[in-house]
Protein backbone atom coordinates (compact mmCIF):
# COMPACT_ATOMS: atom_id res chain seq x y z
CA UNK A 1 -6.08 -8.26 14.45
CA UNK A 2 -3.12 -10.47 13.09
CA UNK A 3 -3.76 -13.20 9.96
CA UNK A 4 -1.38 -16.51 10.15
CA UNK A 5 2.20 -16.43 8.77
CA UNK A 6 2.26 -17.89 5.06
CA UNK A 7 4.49 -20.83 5.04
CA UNK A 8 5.88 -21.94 1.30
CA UNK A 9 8.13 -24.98 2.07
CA UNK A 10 11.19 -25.15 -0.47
CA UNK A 11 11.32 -21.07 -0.58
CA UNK A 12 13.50 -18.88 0.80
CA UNK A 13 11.99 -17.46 4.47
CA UNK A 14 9.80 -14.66 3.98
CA UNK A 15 9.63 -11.42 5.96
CA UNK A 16 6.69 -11.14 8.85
CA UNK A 17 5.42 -7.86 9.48
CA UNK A 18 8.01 -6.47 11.99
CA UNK A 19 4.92 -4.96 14.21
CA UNK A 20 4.01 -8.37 14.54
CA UNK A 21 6.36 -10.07 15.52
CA UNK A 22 5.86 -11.79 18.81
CA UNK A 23 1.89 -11.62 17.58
CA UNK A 24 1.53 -14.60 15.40
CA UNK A 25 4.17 -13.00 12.94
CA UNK A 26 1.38 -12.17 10.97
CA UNK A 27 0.96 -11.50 6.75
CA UNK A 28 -2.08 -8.56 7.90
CA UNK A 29 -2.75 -6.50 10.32
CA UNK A 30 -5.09 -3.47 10.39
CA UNK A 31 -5.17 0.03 12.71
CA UNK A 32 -7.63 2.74 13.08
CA UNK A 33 -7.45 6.21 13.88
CA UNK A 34 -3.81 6.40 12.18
CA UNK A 35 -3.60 9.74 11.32
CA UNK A 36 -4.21 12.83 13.26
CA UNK A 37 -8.11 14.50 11.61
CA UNK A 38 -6.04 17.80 10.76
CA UNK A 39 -2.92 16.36 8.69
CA UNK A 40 -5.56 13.49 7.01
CA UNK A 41 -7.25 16.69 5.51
CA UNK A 42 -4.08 17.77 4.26
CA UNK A 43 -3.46 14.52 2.73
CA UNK A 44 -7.21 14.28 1.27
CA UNK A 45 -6.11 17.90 -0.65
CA UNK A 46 -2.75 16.18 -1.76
CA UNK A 47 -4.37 13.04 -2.74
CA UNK A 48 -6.35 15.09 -5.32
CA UNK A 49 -3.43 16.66 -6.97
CA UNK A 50 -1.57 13.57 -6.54
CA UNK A 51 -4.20 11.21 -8.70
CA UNK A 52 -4.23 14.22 -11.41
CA UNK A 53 -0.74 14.16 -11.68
CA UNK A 54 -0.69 10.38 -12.39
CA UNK A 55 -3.74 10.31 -14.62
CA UNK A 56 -2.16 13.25 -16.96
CA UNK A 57 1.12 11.80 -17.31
CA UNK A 58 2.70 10.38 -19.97
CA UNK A 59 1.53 6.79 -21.43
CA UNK A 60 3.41 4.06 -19.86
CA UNK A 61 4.31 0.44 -21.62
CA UNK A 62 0.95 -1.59 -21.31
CA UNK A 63 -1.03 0.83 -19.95
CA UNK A 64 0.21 1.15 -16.62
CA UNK A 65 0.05 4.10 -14.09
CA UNK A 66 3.47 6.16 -13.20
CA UNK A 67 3.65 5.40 -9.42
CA UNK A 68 6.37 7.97 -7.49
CA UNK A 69 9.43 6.79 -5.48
CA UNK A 70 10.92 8.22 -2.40
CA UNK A 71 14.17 7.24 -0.44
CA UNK A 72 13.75 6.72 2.74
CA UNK A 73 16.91 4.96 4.54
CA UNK A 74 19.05 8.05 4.72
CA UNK A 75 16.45 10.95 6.97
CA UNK A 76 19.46 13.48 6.79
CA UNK A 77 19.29 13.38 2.59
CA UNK A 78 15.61 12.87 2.32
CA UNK A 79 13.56 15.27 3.77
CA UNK A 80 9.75 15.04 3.18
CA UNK A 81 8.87 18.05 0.57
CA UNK A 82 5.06 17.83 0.88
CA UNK A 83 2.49 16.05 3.31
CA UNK A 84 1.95 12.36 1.41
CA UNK A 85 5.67 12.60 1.66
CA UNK A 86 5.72 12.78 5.09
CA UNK A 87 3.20 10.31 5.67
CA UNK A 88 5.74 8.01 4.01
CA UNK A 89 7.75 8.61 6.82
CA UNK A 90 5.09 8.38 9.33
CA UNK A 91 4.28 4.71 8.10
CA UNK A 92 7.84 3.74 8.13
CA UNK A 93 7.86 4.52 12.41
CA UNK A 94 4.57 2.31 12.54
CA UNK A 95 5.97 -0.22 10.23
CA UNK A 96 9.73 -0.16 11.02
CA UNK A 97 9.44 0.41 15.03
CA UNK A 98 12.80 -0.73 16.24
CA UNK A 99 14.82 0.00 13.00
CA UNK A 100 13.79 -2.91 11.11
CA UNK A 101 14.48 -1.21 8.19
CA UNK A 102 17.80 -1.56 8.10
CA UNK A 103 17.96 -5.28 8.67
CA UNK A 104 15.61 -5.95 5.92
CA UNK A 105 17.50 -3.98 3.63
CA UNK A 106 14.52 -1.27 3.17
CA UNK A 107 15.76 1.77 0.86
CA UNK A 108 12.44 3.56 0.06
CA UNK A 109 8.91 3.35 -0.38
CA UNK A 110 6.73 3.84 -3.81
CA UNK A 111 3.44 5.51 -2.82
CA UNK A 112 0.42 6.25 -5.43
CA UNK A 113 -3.24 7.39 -5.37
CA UNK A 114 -5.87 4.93 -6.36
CA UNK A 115 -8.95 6.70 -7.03
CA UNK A 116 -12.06 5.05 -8.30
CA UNK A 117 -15.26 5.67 -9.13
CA UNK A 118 -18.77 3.65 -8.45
CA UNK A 119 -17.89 1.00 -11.04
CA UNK A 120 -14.34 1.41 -11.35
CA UNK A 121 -12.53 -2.26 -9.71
CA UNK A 122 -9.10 -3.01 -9.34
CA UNK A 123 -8.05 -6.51 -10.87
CA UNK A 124 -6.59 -9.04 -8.38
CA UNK A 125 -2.79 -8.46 -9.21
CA UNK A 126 0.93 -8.92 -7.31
CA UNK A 127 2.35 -5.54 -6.67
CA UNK A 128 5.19 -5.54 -8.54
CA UNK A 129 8.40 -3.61 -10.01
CA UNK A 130 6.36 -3.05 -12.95
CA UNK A 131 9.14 -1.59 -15.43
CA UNK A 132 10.81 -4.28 -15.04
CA UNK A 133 8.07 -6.88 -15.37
CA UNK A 134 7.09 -4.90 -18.94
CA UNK A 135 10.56 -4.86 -19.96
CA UNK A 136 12.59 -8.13 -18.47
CA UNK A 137 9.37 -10.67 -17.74
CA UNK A 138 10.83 -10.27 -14.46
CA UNK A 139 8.99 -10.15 -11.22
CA UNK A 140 9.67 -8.68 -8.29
CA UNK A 141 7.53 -7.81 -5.12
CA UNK A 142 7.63 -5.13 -2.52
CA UNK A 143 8.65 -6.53 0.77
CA UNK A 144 5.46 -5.00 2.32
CA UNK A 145 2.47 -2.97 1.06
CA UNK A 146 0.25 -0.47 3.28
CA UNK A 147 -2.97 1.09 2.29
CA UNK A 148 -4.59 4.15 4.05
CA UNK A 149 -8.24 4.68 3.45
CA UNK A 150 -9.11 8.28 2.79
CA UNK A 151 -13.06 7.30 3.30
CA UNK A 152 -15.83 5.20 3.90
CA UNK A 153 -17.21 3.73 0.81
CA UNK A 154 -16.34 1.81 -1.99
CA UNK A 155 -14.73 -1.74 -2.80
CA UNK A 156 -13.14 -3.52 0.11
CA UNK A 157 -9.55 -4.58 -0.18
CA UNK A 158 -9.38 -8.52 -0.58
CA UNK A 159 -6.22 -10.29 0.01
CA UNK A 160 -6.13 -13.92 -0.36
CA UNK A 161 -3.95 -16.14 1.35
CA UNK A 162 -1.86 -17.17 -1.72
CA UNK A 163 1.76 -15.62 -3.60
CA UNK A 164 3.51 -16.22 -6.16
CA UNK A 165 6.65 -18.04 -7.69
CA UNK A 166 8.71 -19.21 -10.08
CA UNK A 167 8.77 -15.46 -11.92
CA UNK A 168 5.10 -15.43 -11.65
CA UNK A 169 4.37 -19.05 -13.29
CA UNK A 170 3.38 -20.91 -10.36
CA UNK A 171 0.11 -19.78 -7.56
CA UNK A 172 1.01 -21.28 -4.17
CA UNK A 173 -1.51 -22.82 -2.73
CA UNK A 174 -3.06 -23.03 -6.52
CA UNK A 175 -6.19 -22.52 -4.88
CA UNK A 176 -6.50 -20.40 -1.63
CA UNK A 177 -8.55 -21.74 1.30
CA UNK A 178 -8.22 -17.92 2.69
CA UNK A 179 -9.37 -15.16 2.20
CA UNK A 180 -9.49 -11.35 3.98
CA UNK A 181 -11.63 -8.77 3.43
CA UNK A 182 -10.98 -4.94 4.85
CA UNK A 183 -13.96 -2.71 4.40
CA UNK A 184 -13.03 1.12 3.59
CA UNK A 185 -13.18 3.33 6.68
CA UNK A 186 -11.54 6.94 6.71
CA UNK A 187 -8.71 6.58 8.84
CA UNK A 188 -8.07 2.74 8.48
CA UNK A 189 -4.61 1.55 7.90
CA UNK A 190 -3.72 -2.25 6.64
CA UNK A 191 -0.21 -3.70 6.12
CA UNK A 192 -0.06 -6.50 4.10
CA UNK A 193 2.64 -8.64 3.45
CA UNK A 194 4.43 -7.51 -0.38
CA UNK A 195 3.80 -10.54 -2.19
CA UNK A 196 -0.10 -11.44 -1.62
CA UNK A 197 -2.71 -11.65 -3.98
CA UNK A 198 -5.47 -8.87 -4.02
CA UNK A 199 -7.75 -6.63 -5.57
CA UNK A 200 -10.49 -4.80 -4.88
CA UNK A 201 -14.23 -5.53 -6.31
CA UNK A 202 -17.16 -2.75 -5.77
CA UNK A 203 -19.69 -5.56 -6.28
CA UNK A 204 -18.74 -6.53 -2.74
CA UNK A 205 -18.73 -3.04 -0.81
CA UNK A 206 -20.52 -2.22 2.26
CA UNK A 207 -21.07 1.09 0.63
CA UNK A 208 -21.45 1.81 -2.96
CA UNK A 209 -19.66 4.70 -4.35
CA UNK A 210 -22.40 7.35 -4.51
CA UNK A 211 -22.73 8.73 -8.25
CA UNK A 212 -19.88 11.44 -8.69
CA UNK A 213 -17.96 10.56 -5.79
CA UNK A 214 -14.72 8.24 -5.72
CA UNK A 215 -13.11 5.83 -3.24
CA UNK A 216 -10.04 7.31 -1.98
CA UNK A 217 -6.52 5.32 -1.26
CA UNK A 218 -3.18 6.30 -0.79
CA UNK A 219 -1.13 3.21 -1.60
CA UNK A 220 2.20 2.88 -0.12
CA UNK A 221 4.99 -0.21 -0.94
CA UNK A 222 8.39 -0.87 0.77
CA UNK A 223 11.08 -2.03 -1.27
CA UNK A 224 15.08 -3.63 -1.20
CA UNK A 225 16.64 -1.88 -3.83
CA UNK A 226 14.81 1.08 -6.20
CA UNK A 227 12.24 0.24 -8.63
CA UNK A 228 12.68 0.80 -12.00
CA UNK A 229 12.07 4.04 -14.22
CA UNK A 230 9.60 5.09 -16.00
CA UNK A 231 7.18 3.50 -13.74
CA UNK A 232 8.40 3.95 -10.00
CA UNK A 233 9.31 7.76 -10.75
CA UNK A 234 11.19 9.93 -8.28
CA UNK A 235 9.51 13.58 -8.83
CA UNK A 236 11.96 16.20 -9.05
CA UNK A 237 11.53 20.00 -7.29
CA UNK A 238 10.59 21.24 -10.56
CA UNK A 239 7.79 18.34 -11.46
CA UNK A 240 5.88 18.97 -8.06
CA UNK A 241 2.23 20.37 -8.65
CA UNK A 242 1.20 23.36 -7.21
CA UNK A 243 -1.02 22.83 -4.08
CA UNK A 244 1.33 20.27 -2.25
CA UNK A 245 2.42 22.06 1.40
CA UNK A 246 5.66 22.87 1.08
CA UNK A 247 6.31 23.33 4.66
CA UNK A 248 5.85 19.89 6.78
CA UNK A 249 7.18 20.48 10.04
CA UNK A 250 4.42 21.77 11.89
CA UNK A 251 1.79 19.65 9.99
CA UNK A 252 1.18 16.99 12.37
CA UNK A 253 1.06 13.32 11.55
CA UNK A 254 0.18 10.06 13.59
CA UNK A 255 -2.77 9.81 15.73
CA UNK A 256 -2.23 9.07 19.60
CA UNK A 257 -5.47 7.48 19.76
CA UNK A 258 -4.49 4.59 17.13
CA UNK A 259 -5.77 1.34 18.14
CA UNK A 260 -5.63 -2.31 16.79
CA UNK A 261 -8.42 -3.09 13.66
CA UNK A 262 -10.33 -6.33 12.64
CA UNK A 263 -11.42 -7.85 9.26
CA UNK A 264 -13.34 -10.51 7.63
CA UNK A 265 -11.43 -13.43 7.37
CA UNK A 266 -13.30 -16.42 4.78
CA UNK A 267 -12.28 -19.96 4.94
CA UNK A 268 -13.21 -22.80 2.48
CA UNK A 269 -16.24 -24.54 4.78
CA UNK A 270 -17.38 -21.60 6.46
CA UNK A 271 -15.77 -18.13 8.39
CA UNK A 272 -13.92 -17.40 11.37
């Protein structure tokens, strides 16, 4: 399922999703069944360790989250050293089919845990180069984002049809008449376009985080040049956890029974 192409008049041209192109050059699309059941419980065991490591590192300017950053335009020179590593790579075939990549400028990807618990929301935001928005007042957006759902319950993701300008100032449309909503499912994969409003509320959730369980994410953004120390952090050999696979060859990775998603779309005067 494809949602319409954003179109800011004035602006420069945004990108469409490459895998869409030639499908309504959509700002969302959604797949099932991405990864194969064997490497997704690899990543589940990763994710763990992964949202430790974030949550036990050092305090960042306004109390933001160290995110880590991997290169990605140059395979020869950056070789996947664990499995959420090479799931970055995995994404970039889906997202990047026909070497898009390069075109757009693509040098890496930032890719995080979110992990919350039954009450735990995340804020409608703009992902964003946030070093540089706490240090410069600067803001700059991913050129895509891609979430992979690790489970079934929890807040949905909800992505209105609305960005941002003028260094964050000025909302366009000021008020959205769309809105998308993408359940959690284990194995669900959405691409979003870099610059859209979301967030993610578990007063709307099909199913409420049980009591001592979490909803599960692993967050994934695609930029033009690197983000900015000390938030967008590449980990060194030394700084890796114990736990991570160290050996990804053999580890499998996309699903060959992927097929095309849906979600909730929400206009102002009734759904479609």
């Amino acid at each position: 399922m494809y949602a319409d192409t954003l179109v800011i008049p004035g602006l420069h041209e945004k990108h469409p999703i490459p895998a869409t192109v030639g499908n309504n050059e959509g700002l969302l699309t959604v797949t099932e069944n991405m990864y194969d059941e064997d490497f997704l419980k690899i990543i589940d065991e990763e994710a763990q360790i992964l949202a430790d490591l974030a949550e036990n590192w050092q305090a960042l300017p306004k109390s933001k989250r160290v995110t880590f950053w991997m290169r990605t335009d140059d395979p020869a020179k950056h070789q996947p050293r664990f499995a959420v590593e090479k799931a970055v790579l995995e994404v970039k075939k889906i997202l990047f089919p026909n070497g898009e990549d390069k075109e757009l400028g693509i040098v890496g990807a930032k890719y995080w845990i979110q992990r919350r618990s039954q009450t735990d929301r995340v804020g409608f935001h703009y992902d964003k180069d946030e070093a540089m928005a706490s240090d410069q007042s600067i803001m700059r957006f991913p050129v895509y984002g891609t979430i992979s759902y690790l489970g079934d319950i929890g807040a949905p993701t909800v992505l209105y049809k609305q960005t941002v300008v003028r260094n964050g100032n000025v909302e366009v449309p000021r008020v959205p008449s769309v809105t998308w909503v993408v359940q959690p499912r284990r194995n669900r994969f959405v691409i979003q376009r870099g610059d859209l409003h979301h967030g993610a509320d578990p007063a709307l959730a099909a199913q409420p985080v049980p009591p001592g369980q979490q909803r599960l994410t692993l967050v994934i953004t695609w930029w033009n040049y690197t983000p900015l120390e000390p938030n967008a952090h590449r980990l060194s050999d030394s700084e890796l956890p114990p736990g991570l696979v160290k050996s990804v060859a053999d580890i499998g990775g996309l699903s060959d029974k992927r097929y095309r998603g849906s979600f909730e779309e929400l206009t102002i005067g009734g759904n479609r």
